[in-house]
C-alpha atoms as a PDB file:
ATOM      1  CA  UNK A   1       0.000   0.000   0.000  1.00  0.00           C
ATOM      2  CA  UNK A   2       1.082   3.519  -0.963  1.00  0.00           C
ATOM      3  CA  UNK A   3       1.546   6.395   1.096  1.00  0.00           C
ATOM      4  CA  UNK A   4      -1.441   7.698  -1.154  1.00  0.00           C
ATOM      5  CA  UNK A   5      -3.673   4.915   0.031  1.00  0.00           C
ATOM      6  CA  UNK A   6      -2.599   5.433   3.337  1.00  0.00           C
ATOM      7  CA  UNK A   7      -4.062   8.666   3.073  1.00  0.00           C
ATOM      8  CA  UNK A   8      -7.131   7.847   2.186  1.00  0.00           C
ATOM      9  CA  UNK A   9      -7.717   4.947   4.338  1.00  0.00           C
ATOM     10  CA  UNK A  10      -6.865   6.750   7.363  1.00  0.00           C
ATOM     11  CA  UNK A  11      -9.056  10.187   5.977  1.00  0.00           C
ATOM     12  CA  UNK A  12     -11.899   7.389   5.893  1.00  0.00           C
ATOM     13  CA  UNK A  13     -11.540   5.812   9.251  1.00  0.00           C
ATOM     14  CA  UNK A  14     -11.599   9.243  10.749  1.00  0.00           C
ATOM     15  CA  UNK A  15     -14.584   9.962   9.095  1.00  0.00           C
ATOM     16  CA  UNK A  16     -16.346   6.580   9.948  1.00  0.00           C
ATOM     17  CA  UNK A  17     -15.317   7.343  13.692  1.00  0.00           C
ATOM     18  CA  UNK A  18     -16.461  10.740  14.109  1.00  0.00           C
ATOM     19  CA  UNK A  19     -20.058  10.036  12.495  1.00  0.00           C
ATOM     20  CA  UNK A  20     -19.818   7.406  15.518  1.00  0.00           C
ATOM     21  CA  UNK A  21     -20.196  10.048  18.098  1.00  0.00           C
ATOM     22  CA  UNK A  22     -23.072  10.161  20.134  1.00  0.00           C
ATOM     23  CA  UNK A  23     -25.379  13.260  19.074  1.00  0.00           C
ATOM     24  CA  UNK A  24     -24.730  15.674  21.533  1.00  0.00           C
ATOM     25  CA  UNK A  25     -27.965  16.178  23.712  1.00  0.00           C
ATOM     26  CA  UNK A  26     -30.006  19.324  23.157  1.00  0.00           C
ATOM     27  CA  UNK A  27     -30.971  21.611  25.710  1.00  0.00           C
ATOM     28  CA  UNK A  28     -35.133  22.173  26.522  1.00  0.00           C
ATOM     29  CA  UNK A  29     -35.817  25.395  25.759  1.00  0.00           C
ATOM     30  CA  UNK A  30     -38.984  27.018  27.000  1.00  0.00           C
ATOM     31  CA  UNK A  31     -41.190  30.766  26.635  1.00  0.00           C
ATOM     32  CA  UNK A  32     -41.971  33.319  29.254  1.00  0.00           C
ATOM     33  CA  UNK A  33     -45.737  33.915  29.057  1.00  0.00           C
ATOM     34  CA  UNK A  34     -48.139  35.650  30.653  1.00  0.00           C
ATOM     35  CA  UNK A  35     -51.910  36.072  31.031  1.00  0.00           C
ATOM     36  CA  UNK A  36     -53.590  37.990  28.503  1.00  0.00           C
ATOM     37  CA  UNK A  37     -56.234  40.476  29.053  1.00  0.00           C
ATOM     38  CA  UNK A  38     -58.207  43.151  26.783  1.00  0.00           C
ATOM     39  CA  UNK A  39     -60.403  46.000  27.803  1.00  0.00           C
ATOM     40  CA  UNK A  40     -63.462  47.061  25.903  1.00  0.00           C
ATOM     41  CA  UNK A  41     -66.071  49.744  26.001  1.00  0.00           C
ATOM     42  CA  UNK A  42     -69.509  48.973  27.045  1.00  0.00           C
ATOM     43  CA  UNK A  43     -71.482  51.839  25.126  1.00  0.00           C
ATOM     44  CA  UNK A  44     -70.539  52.644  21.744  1.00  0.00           C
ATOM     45  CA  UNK A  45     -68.926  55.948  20.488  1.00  0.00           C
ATOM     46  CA  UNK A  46     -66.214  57.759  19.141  1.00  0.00           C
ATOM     47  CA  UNK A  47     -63.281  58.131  20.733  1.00  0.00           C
ATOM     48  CA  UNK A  48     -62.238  61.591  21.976  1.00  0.00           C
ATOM     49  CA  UNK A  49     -58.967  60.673  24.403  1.00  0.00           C
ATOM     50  CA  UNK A  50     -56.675  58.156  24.937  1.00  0.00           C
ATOM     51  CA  UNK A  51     -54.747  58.672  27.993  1.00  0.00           C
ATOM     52  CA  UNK A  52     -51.791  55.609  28.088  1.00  0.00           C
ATOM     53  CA  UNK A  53     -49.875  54.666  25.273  1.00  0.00           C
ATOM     54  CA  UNK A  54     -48.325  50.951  24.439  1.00  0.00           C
ATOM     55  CA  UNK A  55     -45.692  49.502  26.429  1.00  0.00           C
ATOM     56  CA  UNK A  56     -46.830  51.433  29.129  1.00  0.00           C
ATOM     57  CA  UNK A  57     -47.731  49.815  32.796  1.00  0.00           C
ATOM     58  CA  UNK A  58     -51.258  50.501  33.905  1.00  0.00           C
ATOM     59  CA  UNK A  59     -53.012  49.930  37.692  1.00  0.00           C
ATOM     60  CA  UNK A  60     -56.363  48.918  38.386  1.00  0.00           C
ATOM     61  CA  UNK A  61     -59.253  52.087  38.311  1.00  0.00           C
ATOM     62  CA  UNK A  62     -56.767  54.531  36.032  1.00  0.00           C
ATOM     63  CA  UNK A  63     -58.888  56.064  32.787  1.00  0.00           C
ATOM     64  CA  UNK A  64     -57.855  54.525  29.866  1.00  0.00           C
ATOM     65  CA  UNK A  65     -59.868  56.694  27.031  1.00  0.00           C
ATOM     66  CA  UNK A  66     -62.855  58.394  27.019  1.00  0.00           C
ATOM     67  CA  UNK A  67     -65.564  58.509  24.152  1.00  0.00           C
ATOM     68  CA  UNK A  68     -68.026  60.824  22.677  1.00  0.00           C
ATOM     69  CA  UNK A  69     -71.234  59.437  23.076  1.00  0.00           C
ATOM     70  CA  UNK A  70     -73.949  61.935  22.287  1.00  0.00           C
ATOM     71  CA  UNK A  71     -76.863  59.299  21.575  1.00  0.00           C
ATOM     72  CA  UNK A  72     -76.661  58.554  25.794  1.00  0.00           C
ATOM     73  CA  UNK A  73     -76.478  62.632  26.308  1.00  0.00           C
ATOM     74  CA  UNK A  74     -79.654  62.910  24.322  1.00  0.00           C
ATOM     75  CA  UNK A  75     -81.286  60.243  25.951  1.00  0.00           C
ATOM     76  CA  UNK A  76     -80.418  61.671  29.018  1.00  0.00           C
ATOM     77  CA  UNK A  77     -82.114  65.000  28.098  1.00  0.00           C
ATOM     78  CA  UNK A  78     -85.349  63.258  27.296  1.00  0.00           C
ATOM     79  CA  UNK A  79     -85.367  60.584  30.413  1.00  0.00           C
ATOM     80  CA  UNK A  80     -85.303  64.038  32.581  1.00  0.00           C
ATOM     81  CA  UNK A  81     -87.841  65.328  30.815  1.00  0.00           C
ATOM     82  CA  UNK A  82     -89.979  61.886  31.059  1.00  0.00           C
ATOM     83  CA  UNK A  83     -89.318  62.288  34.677  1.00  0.00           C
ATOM     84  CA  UNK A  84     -90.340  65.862  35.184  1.00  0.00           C
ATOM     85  CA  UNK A  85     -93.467  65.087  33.388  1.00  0.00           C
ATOM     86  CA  UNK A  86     -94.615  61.327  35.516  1.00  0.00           C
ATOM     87  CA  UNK A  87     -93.549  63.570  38.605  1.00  0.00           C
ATOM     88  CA  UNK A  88     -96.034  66.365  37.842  1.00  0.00           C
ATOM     89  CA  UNK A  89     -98.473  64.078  36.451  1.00  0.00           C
ATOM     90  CA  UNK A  90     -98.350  61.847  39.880  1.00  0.00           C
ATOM     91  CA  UNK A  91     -98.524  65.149  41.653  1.00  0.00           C
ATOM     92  CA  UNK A  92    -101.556  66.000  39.829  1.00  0.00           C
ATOM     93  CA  UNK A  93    -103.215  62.909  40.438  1.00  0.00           C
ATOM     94  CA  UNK A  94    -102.645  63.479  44.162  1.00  0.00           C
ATOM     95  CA  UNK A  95    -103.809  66.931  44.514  1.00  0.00           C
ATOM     96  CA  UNK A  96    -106.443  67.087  41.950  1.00  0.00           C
ATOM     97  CA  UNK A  97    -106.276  68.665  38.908  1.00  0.00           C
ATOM     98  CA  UNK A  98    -107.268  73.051  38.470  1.00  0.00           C
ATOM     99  CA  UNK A  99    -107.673  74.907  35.635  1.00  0.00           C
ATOM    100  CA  UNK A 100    -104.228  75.614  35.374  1.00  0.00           C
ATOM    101  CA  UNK A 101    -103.022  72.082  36.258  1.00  0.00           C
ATOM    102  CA  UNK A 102    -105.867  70.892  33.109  1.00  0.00           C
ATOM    103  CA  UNK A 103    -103.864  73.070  31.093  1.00  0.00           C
ATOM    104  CA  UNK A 104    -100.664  71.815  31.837  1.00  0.00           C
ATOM    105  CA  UNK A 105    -101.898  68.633  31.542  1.00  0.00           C
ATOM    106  CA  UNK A 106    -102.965  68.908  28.546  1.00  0.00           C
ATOM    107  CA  UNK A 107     -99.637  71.067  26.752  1.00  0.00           C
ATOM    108  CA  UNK A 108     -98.384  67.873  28.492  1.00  0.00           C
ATOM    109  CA  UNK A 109    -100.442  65.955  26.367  1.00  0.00           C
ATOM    110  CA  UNK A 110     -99.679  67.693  22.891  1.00  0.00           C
ATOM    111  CA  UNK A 111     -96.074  67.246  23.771  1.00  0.00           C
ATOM    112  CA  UNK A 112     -95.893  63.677  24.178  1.00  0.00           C
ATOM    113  CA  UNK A 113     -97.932  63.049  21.144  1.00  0.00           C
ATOM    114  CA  UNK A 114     -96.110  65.169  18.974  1.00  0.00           C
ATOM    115  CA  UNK A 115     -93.105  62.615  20.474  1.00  0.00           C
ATOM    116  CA  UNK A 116     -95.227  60.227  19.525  1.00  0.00           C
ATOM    117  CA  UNK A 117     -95.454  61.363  15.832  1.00  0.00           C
ATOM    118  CA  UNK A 118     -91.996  62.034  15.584  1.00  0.00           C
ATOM    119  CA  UNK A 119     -91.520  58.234  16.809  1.00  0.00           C
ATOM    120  CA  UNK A 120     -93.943  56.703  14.058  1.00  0.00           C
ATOM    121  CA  UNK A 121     -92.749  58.728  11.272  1.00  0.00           C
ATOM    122  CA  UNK A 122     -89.129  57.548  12.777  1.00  0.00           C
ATOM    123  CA  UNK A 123     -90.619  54.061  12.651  1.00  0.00           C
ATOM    124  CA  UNK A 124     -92.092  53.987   9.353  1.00  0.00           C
ATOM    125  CA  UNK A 125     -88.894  55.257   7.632  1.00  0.00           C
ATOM    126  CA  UNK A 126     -86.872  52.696   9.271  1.00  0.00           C
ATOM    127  CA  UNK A 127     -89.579  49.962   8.627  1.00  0.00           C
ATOM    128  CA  UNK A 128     -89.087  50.853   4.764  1.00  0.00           C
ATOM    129  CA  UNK A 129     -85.349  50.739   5.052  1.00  0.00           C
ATOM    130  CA  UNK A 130     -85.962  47.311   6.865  1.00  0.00           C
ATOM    131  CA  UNK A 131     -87.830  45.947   3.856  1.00  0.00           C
ATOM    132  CA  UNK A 132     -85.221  47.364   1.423  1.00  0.00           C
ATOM    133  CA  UNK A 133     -82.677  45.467   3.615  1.00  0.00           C
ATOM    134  CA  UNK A 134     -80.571  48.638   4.315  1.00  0.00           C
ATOM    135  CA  UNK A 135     -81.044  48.629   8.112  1.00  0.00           C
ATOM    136  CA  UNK A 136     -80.323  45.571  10.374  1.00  0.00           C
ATOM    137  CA  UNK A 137     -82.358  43.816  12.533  1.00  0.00           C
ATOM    138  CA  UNK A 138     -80.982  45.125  15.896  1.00  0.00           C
ATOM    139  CA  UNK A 139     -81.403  48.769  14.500  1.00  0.00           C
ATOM    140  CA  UNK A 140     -85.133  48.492  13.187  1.00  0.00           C
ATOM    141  CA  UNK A 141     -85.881  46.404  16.332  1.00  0.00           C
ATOM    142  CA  UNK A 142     -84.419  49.972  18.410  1.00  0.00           C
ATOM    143  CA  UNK A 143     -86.629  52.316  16.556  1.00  0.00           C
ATOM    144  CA  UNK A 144     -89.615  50.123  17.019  1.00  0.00           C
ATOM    145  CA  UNK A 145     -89.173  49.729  20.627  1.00  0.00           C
ATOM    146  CA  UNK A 146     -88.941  53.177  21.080  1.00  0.00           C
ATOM    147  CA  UNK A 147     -92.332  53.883  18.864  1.00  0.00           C
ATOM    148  CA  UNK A 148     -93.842  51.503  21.070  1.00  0.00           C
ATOM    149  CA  UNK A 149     -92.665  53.167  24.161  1.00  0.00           C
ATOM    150  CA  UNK A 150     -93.838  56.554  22.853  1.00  0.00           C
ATOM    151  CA  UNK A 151     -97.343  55.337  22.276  1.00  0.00           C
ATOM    152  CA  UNK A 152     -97.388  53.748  25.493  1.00  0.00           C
ATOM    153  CA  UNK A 153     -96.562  57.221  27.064  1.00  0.00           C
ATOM    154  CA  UNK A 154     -98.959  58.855  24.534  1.00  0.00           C
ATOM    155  CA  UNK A 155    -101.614  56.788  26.103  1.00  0.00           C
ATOM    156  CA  UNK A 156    -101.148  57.215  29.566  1.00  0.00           C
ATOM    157  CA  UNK A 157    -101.255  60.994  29.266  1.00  0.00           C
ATOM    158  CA  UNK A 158    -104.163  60.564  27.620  1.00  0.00           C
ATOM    159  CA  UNK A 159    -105.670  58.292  30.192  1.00  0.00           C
ATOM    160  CA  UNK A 160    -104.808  60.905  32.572  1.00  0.00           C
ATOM    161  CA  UNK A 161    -106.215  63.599  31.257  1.00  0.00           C
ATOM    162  CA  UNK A 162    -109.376  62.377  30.404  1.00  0.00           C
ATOM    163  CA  UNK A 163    -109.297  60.432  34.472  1.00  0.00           C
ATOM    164  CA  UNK A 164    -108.988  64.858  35.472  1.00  0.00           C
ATOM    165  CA  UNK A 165    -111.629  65.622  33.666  1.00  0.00           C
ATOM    166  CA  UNK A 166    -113.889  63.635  35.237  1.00  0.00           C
ATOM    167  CA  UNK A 167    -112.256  63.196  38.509  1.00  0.00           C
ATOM    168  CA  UNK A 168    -109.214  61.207  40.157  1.00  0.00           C
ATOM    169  CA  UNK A 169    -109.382  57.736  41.140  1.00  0.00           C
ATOM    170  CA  UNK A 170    -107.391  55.899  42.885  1.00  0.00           C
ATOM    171  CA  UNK A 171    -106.289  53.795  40.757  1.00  0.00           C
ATOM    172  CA  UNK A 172    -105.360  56.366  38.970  1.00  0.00           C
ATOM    173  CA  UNK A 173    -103.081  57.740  41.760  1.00  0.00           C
ATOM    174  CA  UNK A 174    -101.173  54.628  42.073  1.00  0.00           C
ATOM    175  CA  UNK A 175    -100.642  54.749  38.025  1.00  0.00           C
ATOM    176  CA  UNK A 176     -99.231  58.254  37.788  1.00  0.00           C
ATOM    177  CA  UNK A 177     -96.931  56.833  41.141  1.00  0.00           C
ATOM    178  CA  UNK A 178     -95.995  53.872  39.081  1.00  0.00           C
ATOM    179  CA  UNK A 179     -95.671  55.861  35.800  1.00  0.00           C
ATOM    180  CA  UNK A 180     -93.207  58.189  38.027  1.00  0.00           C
ATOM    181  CA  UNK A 181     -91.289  55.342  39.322  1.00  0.00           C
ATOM    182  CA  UNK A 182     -90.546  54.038  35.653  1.00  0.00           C
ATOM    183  CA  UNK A 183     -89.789  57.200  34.288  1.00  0.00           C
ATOM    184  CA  UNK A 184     -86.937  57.547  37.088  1.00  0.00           C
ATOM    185  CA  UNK A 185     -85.456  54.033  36.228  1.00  0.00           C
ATOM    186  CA  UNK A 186     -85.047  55.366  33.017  1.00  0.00           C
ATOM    187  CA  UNK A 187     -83.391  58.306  34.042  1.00  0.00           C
ATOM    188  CA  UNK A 188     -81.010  56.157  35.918  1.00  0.00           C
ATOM    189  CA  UNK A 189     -80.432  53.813  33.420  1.00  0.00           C
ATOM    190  CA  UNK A 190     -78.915  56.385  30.840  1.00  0.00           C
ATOM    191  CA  UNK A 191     -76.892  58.336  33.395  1.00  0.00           C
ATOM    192  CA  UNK A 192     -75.454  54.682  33.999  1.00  0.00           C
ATOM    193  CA  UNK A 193     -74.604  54.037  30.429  1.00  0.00           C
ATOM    194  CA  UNK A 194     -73.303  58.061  30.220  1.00  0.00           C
ATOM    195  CA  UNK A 195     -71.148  56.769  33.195  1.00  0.00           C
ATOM    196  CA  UNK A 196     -69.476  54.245  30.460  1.00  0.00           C
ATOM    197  CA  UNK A 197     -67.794  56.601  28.047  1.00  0.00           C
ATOM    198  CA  UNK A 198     -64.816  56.606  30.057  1.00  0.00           C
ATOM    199  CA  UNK A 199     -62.665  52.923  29.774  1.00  0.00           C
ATOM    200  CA  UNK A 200     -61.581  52.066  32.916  1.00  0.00           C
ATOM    201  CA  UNK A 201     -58.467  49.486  34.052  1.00  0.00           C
ATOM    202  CA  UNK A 202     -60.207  46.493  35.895  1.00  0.00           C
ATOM    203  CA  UNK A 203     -56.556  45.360  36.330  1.00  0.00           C
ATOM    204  CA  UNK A 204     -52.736  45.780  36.576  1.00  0.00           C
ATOM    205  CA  UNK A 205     -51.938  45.422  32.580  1.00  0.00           C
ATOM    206  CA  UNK A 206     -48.850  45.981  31.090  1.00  0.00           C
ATOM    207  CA  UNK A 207     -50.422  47.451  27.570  1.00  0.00           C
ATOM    208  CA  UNK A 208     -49.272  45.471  24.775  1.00  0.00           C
ATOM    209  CA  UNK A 209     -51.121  46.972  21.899  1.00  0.00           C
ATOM    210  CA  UNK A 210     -53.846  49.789  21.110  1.00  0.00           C
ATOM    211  CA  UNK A 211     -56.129  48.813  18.223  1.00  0.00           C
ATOM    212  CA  UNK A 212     -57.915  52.552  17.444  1.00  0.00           C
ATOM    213  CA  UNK A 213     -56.829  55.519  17.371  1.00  0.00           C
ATOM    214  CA  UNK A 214     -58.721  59.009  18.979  1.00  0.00           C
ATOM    215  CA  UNK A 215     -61.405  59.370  16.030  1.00  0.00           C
ATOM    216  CA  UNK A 216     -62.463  56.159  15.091  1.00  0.00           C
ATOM    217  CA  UNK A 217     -65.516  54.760  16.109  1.00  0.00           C
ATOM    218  CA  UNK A 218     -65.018  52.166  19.001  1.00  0.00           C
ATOM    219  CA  UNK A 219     -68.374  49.914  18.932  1.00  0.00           C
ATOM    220  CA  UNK A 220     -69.382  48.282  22.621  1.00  0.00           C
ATOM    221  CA  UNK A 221     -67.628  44.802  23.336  1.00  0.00           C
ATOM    222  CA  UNK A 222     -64.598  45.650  21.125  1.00  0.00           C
ATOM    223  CA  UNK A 223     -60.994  45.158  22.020  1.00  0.00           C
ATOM    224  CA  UNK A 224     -59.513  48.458  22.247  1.00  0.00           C
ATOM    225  CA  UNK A 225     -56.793  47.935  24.755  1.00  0.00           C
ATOM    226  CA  UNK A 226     -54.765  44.505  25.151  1.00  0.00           C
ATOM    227  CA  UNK A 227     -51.982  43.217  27.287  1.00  0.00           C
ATOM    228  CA  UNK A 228     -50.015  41.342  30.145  1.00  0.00           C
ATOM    229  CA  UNK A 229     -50.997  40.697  33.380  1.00  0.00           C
ATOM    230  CA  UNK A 230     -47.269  41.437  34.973  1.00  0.00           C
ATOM    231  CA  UNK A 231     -48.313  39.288  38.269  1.00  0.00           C
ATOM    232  CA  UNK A 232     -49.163  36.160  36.118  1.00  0.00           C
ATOM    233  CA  UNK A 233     -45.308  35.637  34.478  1.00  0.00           C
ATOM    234  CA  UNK A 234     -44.917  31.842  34.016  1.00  0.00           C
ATOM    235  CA  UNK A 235     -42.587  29.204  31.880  1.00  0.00           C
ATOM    236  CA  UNK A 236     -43.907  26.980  29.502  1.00  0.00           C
ATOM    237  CA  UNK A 237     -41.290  23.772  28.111  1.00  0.00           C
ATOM    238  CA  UNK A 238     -42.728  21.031  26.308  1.00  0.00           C
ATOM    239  CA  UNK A 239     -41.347  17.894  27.511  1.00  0.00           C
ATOM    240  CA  UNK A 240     -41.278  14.357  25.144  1.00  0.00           C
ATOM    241  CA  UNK A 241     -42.692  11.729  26.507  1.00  0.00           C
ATOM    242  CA  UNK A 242     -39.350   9.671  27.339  1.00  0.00           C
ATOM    243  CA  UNK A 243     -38.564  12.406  29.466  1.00  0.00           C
ATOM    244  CA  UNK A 244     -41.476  13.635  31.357  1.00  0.00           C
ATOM    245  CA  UNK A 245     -40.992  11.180  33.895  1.00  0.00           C
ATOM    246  CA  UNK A 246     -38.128  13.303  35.543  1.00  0.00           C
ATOM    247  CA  UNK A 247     -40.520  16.018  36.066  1.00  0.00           C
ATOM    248  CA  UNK A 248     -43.113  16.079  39.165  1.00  0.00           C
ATOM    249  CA  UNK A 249     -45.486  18.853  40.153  1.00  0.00           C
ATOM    250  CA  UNK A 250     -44.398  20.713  42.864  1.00  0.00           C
ATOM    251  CA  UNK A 251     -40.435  20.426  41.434  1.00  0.00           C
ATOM    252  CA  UNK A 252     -38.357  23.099  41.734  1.00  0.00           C
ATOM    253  CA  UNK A 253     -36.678  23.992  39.172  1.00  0.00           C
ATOM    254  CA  UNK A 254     -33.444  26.170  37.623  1.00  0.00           C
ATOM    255  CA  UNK A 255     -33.723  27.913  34.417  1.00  0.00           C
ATOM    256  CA  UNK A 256     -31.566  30.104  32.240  1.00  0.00           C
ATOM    257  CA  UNK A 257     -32.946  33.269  30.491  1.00  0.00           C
ATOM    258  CA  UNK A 258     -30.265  33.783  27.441  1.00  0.00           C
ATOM    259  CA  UNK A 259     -30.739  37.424  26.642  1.00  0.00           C
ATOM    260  CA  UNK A 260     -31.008  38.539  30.010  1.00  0.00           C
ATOM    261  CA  UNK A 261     -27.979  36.011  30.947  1.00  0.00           C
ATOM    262  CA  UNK A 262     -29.456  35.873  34.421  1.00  0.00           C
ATOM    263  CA  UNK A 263     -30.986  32.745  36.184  1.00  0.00           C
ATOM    264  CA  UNK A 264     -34.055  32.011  37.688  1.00  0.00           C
ATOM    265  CA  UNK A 265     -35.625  29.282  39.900  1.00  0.00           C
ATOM    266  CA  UNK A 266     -39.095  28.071  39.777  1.00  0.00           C
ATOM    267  CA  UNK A 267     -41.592  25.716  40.853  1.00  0.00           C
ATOM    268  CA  UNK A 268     -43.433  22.692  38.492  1.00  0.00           C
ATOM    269  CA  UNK A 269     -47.119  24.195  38.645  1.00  0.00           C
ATOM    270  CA  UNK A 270     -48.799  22.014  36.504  1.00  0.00           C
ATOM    271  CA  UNK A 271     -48.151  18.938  33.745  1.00  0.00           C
ATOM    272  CA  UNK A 272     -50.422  18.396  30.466  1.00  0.00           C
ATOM    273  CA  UNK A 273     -50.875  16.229  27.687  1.00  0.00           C
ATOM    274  CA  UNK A 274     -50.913  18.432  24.713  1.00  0.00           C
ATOM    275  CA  UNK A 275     -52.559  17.870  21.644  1.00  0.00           C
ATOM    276  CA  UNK A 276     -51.079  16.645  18.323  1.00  0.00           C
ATOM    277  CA  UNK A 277     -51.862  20.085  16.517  1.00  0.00           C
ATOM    278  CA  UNK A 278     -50.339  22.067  19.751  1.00  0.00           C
ATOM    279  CA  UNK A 279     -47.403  24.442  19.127  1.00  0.00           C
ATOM    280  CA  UNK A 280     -44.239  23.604  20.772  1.00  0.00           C
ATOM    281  CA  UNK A 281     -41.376  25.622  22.368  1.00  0.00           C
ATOM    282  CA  UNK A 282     -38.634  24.134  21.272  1.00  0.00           C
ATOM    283  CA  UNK A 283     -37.582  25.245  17.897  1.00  0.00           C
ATOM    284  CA  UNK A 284     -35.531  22.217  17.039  1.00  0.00           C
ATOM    285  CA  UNK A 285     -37.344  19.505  19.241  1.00  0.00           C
ATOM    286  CA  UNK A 286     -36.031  15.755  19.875  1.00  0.00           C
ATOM    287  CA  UNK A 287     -38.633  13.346  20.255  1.00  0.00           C
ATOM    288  CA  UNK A 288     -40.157  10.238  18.081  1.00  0.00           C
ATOM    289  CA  UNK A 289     -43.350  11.241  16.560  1.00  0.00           C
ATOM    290  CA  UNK A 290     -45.564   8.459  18.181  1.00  0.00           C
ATOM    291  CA  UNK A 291     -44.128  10.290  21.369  1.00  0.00           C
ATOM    292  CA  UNK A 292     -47.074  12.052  23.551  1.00  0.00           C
ATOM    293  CA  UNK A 293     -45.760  15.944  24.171  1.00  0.00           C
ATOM    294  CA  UNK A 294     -46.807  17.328  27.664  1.00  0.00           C
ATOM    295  CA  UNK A 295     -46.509  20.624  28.830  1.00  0.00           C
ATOM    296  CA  UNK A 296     -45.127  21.938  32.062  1.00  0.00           C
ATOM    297  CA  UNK A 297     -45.678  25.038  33.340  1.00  0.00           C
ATOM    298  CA  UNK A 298     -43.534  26.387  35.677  1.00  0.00           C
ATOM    299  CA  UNK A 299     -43.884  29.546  38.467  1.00  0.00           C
ATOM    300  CA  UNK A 300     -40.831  31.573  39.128  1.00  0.00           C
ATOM    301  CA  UNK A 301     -40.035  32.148  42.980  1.00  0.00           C
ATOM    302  CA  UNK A 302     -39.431  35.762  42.367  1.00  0.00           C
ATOM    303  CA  UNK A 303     -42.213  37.447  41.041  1.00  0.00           C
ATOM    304  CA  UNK A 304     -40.610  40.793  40.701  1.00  0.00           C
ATOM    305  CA  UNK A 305     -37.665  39.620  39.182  1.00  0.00           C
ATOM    306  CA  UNK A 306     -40.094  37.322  36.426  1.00  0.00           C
ATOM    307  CA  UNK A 307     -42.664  40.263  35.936  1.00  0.00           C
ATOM    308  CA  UNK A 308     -38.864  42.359  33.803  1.00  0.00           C
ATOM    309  CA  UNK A 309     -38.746  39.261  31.265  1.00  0.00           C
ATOM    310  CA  UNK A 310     -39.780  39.952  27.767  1.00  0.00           C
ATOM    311  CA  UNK A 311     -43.033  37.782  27.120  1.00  0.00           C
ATOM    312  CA  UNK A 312     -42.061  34.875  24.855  1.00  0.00           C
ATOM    313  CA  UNK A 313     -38.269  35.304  25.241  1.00  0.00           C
ATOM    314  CA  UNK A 314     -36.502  32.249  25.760  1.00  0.00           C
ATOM    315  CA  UNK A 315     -36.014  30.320  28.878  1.00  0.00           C
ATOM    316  CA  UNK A 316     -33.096  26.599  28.859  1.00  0.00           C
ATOM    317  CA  UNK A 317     -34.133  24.683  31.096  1.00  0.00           C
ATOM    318  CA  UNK A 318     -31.197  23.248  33.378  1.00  0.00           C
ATOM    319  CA  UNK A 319     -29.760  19.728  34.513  1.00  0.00           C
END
């Protein structure tokens, strides 16, 4: 053999013993998460303010916006109006009614059914837009419900009035009481939703992102604020199935954050099955695939310290 084929032979023996190597093992990598919460409005409107900005650490009862919402202003208007008018009506009832209080009754009466007009020919043109199908359901339902309620008030003035004319029972008396008693629920019902144009914190949040800006329209149940919980920092690892078995809830635990280079000890909160489709945290995982995956989620023992981490930076587990 030739000092060539020496070569060779001994380049291929090295080869054929370094591919013998064990695979060196891979560390399990985890994520720093976090509950998730969002804030919405309860009334629609517009919004006129926003007071925090995103990234920025909010407590529980600060203002978050505040919106322009001048349907509950003008329903507010007419509830006190409702109210002024079951209050002198029930006071008429009471009293018994004198010239004057027959007048008043009755510019009362020409006031409510002009409302009442205004609510039919409201009605009507939304019942044609219904049929054209350019107005929803919820909308036309609105405008009927308020017809309705304007005829119902259109009738009990009128029931009054003609019950003064001919003298006040007392039946009447405890309808003008009852009439006064609804009127005021109203009242307090739109001061209530009035109340809602400001969006307040319900919780510590560390604000992640703002969907709308001051201007747009923000409609009731949207998402217009969403973030952390800081007080809820936990790790997540997904552990294969031939190793899950060194894990037991209630472990403590040591874990490395890389781009903080700082370490961290927690405790084994819970372990989980997780389904086939499930992401995992591991970006270059080493299992079998008819391995199960379960999940461990782990506390950290300082809470301050784990409420700095960047959500969904990485966390190596340690031996």
């Amino acid at each position: 053999m030739n000092s060539k084929q020496i070569f060779f032979y001994t380049l291929a023996l090295l080869i054929t013993l370094g591919s013998c190597k064990s695979k060196p093992e891979r560390p399990i990598e985890g994520k720093v998460k976090r509950a998730t919460i969002s804030f919405t409005p309860k009334v629609t409107g517009r919004i006129l303010n926003i007071y925090v900005q995103e990234g920025q650490m909010v407590r529980k009862g600060d203002t978050l916006a505040m919106l322009d919402v001048p349907e509950v202003s003008a329903k507010i208007a007419q509830a006190k109006g409702v109210v002024e008018a079951a209050t002198a009506q029930s006071n008429l009832a009471q009293a018994g009614a004198s010239q004057n209080q027959l007048k008043q009754l009755q510019a009362k009466h020409d006031a409510t059914k002009e409302q009442f007009n205004y609510a039919q020919k409201s009605f009507q043109r939304a019942d044609a837009m219904f049929k054209d199908s350019m107005m929803s359901p919820q909308a036309h339902d609105e405008i009927f419900a308020k017809y309705q309620g304007a005829k119902a008030q259109l009738d009990a003035v009128t029931a009054e009035l003609n019950e003064v004319k001919s003298g006040t029972r007392i039946e009447k008396k405890d309808a003008a009481k009852g009439q006064q008693a609804q009127a005021s629920g109203v009242l307090q019902e739109a001061q209530v939703a009035y109340s809602e144009r400001f969006v307040i914190a319900t919780n510590d949040m560390e604000i992640e992102t703002i969907s709308l800006n001051v201007g747009e329209l923000a409609t009731a149940g949207y998402a217009l604020f969403n973030g952390y919980i800081p007080s809820t920092t936990y790790i997540r690892f997904t552990i294969p199935e031939n190793e899950i078995g060194k894990y037991a809830k209630g472990q403590e635990l040591n874990m490395y954050i890389p781009y903080a280079k700082d370490s961290l000890r927690g405790k084994v909160l819970t372990i989980r099955q997780m389904a086939r489709y499930a992401s995992i945290t591991a970006a270059y995982p080493d299992y079998q695939m008819e391995q199960a995956i379960y999940e461990i989620k782990v506390q950290p023992d300082n809470i301050p310290d784990a409420e700095k981490l960047l959500v969904n930076s990485t966390a190596i587990l340690q031996k």
